[in-house]
N, C-alpha and C. Protein backbone atom coordinates (compact mmCIF):
# COMPACT_ATOMS: atom_id res chain seq x y z
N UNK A 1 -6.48 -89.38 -0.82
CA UNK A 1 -7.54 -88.64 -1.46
C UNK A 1 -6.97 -87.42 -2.18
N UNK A 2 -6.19 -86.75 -1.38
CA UNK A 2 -5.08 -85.68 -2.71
C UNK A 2 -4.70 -85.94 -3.81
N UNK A 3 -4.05 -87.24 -3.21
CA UNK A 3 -3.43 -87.64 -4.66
C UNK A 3 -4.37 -87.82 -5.95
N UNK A 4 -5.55 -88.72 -5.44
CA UNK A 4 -6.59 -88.72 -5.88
C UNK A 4 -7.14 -87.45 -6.86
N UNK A 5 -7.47 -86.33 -6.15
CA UNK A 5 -8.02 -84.99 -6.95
C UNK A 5 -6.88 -84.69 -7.58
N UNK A 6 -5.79 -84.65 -7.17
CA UNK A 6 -4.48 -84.06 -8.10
C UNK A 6 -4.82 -85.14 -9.47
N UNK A 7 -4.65 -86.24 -9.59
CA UNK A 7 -4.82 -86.74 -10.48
C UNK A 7 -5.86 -86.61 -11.21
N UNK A 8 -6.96 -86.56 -10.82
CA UNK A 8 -8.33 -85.84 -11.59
C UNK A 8 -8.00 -84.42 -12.77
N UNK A 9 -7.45 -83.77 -11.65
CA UNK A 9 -7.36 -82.57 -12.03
C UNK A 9 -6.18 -82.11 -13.06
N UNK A 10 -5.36 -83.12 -12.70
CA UNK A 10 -4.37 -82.97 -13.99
C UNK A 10 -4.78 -83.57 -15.39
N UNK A 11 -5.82 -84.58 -15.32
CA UNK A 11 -5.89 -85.19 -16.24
C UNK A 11 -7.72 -84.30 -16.86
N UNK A 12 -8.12 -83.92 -16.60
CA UNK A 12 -9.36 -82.61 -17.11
C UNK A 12 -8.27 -81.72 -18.03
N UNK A 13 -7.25 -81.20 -17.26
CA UNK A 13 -6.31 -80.51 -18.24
C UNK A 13 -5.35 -81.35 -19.27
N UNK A 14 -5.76 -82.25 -19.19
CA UNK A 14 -4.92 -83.20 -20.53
C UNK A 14 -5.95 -83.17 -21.30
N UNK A 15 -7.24 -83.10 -21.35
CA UNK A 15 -8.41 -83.73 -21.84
C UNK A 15 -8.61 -82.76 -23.23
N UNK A 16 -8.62 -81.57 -23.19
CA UNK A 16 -8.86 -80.37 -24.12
C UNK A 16 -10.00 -79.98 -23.75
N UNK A 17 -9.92 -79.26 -22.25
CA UNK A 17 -11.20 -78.52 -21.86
C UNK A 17 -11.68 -79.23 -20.71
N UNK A 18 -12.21 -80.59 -20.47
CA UNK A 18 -12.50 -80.84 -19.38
C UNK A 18 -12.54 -80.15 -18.02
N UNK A 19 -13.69 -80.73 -17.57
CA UNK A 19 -13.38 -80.19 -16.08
C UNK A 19 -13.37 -81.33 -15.15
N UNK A 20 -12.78 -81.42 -14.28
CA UNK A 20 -13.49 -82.40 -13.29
C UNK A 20 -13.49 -81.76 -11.71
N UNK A 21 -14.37 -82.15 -11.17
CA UNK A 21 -14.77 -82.06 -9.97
C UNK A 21 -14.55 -83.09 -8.92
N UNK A 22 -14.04 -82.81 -7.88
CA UNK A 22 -14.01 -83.61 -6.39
C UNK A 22 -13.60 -83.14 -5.45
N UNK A 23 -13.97 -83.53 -4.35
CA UNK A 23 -14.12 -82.80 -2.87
C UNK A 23 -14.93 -83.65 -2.22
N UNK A 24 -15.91 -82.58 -1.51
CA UNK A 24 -17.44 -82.91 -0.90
C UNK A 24 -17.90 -83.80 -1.68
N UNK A 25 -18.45 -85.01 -1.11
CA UNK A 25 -19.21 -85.34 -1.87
C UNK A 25 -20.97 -85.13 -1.79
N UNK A 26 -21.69 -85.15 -2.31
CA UNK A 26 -23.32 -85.20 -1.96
C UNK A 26 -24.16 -85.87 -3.02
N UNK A 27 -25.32 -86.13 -2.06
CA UNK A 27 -26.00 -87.22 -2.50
C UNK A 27 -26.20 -87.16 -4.22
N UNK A 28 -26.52 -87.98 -4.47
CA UNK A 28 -26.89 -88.28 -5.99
C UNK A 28 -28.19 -87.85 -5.62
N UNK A 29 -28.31 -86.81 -6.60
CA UNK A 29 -29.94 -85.71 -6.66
C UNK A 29 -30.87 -87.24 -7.12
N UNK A 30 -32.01 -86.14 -7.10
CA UNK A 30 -33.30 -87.22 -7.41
C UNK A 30 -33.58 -86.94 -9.06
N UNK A 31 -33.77 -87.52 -9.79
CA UNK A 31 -34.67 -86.97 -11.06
C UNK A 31 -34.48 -88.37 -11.55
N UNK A 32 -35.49 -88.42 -12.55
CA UNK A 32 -36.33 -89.47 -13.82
C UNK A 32 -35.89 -89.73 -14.49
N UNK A 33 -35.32 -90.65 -15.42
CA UNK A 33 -35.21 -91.33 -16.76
C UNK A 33 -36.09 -92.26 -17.22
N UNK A 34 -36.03 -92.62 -18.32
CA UNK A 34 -36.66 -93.63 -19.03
C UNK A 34 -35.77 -94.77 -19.55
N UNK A 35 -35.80 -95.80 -19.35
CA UNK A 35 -35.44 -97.34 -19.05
C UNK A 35 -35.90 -97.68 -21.22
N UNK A 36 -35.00 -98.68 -21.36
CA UNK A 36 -35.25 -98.85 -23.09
C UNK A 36 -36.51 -99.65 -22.77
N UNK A 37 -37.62 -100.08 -21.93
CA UNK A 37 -38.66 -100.65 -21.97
C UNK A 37 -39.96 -99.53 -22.04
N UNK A 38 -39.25 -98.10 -21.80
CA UNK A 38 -40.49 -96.76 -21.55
C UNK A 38 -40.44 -97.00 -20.10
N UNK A 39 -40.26 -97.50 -19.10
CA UNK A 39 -40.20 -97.11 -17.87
C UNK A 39 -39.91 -96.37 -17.01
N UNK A 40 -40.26 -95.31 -16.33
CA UNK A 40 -39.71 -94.52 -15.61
C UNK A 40 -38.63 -94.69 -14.40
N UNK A 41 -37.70 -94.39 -14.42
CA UNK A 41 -36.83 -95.17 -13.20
C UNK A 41 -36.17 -94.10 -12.74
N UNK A 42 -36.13 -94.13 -11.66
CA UNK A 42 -35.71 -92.79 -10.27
C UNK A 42 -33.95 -93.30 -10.34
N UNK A 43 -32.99 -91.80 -10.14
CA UNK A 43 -32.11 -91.76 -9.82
C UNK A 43 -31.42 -93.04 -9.15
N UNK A 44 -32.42 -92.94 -8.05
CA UNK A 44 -31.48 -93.71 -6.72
C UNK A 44 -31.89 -95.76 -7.15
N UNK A 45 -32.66 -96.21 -8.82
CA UNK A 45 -32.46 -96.92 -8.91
C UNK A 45 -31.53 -97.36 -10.09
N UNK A 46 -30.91 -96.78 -10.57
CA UNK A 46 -30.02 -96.70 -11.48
C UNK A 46 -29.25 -98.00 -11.20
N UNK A 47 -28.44 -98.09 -10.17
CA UNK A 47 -28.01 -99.57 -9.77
C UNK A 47 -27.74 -99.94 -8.56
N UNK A 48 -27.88 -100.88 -7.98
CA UNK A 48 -27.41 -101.34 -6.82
C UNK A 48 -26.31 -101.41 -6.36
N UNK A 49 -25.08 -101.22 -7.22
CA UNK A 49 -23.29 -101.44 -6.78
C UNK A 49 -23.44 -100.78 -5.71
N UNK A 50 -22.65 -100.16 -5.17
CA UNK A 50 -21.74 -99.75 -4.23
C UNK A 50 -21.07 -98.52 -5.13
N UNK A 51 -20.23 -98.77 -5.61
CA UNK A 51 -19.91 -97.88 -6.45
C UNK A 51 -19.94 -97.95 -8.02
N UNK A 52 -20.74 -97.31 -8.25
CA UNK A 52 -20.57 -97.07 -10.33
C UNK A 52 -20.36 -95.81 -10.77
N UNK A 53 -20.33 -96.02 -12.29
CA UNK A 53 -20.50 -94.72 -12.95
C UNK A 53 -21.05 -94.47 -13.82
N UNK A 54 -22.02 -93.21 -13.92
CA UNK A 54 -22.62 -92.94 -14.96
C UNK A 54 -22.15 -92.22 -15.79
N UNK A 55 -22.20 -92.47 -17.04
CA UNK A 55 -21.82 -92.20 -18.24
C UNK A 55 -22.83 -91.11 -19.11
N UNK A 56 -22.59 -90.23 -19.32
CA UNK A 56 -23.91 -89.20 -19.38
C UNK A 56 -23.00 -88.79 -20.89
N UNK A 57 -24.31 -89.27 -21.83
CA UNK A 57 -23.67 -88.94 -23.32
C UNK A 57 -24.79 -88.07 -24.62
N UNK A 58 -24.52 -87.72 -25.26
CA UNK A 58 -25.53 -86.96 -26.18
C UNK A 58 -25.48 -87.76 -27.80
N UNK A 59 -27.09 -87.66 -28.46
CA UNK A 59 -26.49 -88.27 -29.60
C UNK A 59 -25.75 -87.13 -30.79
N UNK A 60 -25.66 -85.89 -30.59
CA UNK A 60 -24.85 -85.39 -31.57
C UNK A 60 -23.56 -84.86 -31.04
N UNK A 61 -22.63 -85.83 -30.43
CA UNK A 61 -21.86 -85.48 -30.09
C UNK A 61 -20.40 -86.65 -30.25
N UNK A 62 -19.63 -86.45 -31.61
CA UNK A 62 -18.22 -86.97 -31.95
C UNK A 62 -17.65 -87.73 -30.48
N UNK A 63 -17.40 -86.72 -29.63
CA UNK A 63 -16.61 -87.55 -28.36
C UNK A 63 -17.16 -88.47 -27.88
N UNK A 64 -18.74 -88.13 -27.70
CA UNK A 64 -19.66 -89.57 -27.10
C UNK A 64 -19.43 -90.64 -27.96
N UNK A 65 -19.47 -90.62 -28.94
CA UNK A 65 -19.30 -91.41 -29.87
C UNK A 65 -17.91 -92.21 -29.69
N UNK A 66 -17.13 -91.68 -29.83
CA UNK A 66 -15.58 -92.16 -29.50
C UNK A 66 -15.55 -92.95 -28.20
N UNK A 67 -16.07 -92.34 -26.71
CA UNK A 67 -15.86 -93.02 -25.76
C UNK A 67 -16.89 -94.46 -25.48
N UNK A 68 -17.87 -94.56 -26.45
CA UNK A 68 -18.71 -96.01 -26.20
C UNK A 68 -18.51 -96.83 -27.40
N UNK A 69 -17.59 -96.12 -27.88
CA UNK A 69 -16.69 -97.24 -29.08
C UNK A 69 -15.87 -97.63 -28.24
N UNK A 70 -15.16 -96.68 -27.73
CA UNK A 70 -13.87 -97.89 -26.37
C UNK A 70 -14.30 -98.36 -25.95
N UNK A 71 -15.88 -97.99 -25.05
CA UNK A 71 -16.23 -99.17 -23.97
C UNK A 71 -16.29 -100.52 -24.58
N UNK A 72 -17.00 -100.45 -25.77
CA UNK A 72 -17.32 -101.63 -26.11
C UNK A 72 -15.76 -102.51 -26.47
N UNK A 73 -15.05 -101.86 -26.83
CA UNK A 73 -13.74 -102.64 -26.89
C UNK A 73 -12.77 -102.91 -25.59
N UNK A 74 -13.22 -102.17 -24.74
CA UNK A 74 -12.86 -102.51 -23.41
C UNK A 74 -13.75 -103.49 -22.59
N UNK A 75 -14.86 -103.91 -23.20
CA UNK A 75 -15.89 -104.51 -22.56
C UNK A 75 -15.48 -106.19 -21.68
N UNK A 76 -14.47 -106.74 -22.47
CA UNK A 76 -13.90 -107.75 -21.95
C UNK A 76 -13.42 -107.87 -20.44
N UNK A 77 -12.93 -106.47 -20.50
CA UNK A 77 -12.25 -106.15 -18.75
C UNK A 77 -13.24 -105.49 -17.89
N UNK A 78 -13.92 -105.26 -18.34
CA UNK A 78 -14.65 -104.44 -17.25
C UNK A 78 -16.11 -104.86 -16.31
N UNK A 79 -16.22 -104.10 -15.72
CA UNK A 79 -17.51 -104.62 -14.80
C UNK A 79 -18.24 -103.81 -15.54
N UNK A 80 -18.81 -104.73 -16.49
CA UNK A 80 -20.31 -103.81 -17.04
C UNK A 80 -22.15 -103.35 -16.09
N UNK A 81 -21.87 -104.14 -15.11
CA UNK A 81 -22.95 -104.06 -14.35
C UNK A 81 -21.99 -102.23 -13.17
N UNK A 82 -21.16 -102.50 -13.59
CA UNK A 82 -21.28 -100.81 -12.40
C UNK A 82 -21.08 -99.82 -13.67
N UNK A 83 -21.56 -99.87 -14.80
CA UNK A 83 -21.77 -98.66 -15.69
C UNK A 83 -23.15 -98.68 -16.34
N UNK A 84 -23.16 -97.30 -15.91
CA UNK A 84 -24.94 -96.87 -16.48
C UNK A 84 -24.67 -96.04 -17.34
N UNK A 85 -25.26 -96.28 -18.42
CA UNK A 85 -25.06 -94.54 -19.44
C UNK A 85 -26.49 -94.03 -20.10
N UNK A 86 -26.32 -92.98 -19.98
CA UNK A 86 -27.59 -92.03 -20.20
C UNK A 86 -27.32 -91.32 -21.15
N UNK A 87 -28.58 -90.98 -22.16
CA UNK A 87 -28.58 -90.72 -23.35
C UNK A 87 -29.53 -88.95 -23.06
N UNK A 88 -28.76 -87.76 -23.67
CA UNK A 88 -29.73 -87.34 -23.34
C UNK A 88 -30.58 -87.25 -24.58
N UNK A 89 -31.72 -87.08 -24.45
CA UNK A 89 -32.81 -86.61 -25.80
C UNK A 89 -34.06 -87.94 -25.04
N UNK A 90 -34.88 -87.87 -26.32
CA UNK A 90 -36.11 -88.74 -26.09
C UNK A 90 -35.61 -89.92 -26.30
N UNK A 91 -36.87 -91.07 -25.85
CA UNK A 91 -36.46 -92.16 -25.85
C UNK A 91 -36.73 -92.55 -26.99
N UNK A 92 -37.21 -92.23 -28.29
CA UNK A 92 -36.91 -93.13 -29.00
C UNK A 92 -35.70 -92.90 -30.07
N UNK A 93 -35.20 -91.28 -29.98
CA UNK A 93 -33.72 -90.86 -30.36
C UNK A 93 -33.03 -91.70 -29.29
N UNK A 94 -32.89 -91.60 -28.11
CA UNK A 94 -31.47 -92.31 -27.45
C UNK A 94 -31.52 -94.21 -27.79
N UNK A 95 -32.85 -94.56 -28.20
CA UNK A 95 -33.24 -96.05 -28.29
C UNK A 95 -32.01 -96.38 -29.71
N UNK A 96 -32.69 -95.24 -30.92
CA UNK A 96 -31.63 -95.33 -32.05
C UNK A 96 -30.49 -95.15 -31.75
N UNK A 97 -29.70 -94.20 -30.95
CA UNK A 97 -28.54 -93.82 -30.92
C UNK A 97 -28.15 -95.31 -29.86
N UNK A 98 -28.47 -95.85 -28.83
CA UNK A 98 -27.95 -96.84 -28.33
C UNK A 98 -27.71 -98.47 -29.34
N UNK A 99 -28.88 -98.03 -30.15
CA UNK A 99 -28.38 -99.55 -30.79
C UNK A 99 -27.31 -99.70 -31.72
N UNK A 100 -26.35 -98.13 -32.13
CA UNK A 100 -25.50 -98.37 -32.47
C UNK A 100 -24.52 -98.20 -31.78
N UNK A 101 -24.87 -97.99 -30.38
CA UNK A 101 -23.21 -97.52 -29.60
C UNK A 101 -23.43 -98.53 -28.43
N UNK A 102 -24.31 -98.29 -27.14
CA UNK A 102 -24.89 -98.25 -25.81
C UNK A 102 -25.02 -99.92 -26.05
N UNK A 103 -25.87 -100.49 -26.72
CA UNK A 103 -26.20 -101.82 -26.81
C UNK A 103 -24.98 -102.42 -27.31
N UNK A 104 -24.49 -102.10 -28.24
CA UNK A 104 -23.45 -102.85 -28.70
C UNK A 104 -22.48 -102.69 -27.63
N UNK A 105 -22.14 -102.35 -26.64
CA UNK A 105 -20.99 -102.67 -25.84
C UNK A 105 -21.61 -102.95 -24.43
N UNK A 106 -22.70 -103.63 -24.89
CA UNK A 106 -23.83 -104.66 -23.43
C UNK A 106 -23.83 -103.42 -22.69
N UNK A 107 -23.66 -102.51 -22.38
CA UNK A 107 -24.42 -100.98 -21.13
C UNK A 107 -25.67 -101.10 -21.08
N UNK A 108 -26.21 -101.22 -19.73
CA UNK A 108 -27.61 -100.28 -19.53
C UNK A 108 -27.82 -98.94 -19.93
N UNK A 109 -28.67 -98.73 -20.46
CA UNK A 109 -28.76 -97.01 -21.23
C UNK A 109 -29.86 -96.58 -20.52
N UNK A 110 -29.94 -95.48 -20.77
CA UNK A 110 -31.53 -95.19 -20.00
C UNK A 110 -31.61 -93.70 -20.78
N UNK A 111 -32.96 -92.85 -21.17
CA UNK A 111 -32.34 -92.01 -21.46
C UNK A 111 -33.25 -90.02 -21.04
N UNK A 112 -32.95 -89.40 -21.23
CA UNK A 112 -33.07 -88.31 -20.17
C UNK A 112 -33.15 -87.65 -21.16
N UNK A 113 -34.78 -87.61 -21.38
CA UNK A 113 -36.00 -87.00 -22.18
C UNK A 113 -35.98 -85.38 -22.19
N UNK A 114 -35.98 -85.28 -20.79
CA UNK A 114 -35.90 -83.34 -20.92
C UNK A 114 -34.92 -83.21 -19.90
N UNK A 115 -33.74 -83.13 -20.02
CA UNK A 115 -32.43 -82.53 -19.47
C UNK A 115 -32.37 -83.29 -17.96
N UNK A 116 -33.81 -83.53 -17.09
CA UNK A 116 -33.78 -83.50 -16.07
C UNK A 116 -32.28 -84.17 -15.36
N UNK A 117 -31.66 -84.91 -15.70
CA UNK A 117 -30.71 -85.53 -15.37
C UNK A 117 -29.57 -84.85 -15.20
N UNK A 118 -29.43 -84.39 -16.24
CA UNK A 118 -28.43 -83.32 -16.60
C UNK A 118 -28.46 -81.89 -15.44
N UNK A 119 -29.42 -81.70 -15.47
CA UNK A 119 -29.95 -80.07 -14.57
C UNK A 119 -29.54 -80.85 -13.40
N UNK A 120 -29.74 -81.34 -12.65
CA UNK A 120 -29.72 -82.05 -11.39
C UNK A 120 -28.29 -82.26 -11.32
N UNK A 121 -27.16 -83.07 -11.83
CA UNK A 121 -26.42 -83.51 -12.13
C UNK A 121 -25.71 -81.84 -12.24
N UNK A 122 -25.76 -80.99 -12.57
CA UNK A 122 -24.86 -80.18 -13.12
C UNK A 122 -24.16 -80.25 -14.45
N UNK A 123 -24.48 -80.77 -14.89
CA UNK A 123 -23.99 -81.10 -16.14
C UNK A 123 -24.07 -80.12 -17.05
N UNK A 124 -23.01 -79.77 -17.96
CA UNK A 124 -23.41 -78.42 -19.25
C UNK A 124 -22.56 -78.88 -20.35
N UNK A 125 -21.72 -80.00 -20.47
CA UNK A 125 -21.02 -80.44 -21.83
C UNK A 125 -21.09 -82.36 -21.65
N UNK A 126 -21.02 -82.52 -22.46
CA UNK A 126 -21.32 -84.21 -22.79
C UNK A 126 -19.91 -84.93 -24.40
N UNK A 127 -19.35 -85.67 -23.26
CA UNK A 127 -19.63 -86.30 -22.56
C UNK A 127 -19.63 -86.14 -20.68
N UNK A 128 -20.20 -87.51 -19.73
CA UNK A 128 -19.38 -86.47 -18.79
C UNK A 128 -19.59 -87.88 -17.64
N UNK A 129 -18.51 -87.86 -16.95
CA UNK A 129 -18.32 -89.09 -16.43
C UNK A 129 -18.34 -89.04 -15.11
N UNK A 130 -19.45 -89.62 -14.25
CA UNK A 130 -19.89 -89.35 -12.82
C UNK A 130 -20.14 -90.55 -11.97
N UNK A 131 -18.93 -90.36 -11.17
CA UNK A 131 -18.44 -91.68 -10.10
C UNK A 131 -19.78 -91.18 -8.44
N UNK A 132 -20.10 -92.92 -8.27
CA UNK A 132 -21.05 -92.76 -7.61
C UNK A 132 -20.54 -93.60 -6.57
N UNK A 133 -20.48 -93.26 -5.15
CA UNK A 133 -20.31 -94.51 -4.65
C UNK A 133 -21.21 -93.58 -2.79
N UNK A 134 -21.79 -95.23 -2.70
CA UNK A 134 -22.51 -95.58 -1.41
C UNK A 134 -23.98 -94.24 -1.91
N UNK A 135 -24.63 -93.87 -3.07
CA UNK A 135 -25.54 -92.89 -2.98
C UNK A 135 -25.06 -91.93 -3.45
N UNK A 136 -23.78 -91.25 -3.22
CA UNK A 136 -23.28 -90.50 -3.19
C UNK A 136 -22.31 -89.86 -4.25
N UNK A 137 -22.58 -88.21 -5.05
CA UNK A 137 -21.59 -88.46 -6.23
C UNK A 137 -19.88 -87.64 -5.58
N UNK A 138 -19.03 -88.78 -6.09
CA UNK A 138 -17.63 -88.64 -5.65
C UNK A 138 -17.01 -87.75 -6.33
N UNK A 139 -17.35 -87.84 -7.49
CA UNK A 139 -16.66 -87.34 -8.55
C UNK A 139 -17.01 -86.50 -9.84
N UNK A 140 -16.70 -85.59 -10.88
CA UNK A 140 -17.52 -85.77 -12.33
C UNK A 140 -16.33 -85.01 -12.88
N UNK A 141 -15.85 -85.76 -13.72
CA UNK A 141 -14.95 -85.61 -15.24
C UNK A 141 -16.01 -85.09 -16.52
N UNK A 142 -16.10 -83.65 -16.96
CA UNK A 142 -16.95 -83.79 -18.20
C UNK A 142 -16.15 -82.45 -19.51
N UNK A 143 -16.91 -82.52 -20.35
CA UNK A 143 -16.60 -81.88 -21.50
C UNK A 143 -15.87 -82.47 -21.93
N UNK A 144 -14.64 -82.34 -23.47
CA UNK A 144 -14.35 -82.49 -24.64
C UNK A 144 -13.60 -83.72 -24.40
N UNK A 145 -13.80 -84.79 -24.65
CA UNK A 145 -12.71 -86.24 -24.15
C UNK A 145 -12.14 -86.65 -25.42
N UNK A 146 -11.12 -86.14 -25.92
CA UNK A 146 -11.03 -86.47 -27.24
C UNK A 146 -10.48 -87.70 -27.73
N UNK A 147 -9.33 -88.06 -26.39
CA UNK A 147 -8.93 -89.41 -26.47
C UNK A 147 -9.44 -90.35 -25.60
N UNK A 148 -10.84 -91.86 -25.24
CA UNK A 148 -10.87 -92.06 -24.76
C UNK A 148 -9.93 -92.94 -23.62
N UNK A 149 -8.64 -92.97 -24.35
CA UNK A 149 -7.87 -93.87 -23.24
C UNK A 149 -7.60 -92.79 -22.38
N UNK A 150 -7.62 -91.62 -22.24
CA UNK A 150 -7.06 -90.83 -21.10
C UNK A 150 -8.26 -91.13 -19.96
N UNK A 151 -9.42 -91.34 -20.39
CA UNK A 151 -10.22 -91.89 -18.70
C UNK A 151 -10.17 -93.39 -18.73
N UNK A 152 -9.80 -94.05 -19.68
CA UNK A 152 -9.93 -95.84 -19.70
C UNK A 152 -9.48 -95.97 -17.88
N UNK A 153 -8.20 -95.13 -17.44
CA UNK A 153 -7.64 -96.21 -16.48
C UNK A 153 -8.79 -95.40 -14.91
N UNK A 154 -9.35 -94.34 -15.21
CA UNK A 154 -10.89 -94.25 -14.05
C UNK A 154 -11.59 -94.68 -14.26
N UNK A 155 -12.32 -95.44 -15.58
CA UNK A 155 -13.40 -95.67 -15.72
C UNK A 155 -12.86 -97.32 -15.01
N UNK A 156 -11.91 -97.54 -15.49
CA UNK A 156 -11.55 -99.23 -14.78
C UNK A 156 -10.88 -99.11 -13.13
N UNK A 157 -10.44 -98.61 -12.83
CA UNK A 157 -10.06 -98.52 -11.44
C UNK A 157 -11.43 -98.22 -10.36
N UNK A 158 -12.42 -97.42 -10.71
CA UNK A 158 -13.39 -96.97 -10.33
C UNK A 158 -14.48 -98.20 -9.98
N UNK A 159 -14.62 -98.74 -11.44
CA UNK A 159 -15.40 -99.88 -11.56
C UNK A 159 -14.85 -101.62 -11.06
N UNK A 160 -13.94 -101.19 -10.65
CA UNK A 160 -13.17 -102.52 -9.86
C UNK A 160 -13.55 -102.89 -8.45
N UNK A 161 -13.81 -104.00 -8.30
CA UNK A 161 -14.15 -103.79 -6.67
C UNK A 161 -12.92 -103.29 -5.50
């Protein structure tokens, strides 16, 4: 698990700004999104894995942009069912912004209408990448990701069984 945060933590400082967080872990807070059908869907149903990660992205934001262009080109290798990504703004801005990023690389999107996700989450820069496992958040990598291969090998080690 050292090795673990050492590696986190060295790689937030490769990032240009990043931070990441790990330690304690605690529960994945409660708050609302909206599902691309208008549905309301609670935190704790986001997904059933065991462990995933949510992908918490904005639509005016270059880096978000960059990192769900990799996913989708990484999409071949990966377990797309343990990644959730959340859009923040309304749903029918994150609906547009997913059908050119979120949909095209098969992700569930969901998207987080008034911050609530974000506030809960701790969140204050986007993109921002938050490892979940058993309920519980393990992890969060966020702010300026300029290259997405520097998280390719967490977002795939993470999402591996």
């Amino acid at each position: 698990m050292v090795r673990w945060v050492s590696a986190l933590v060295a790689m937030a400082i490769g990032l240009g700004g990043g931070i990441a967080r790990a330690g304690e872990q605690n529960a994945l807070p409660a708050f609302d999104l909206v599902s691309r059908s208008g549905a309301t869907v609670a935190s704790t149903a986001l997904s059933n894995q065991a462990r995933w990660v949510l992908i918490y992205v904005s639509t005016a934001c270059g880096s978000c942009d960059r990192l769900l262009a990799a996913l989708e080109q990484w999409k071949p290798t990966l377990r797309q069912d343990r990644i959730v990504v959340v859009i923040r703004g309304a749903r029918d801005a994150a609906e547009s912004y997913a059908k050119q990023h979120a949909d095209a690389a098969g992700m569930e999107w969901y998207a987080d209408a008034d911050a609530q996700g974000a506030r809960a989450l701790g969140l204050q820069h986007e993109p921002a990448l938050v490892a979940i496992e058993n309920g519980r958040v393990a992890w969060t990598v966020t702010g300026v990701l300029n290259d997405p291969r520097a998280v390719e090998p967490i977002i795939r080690n993470w999402t591996v069984p």
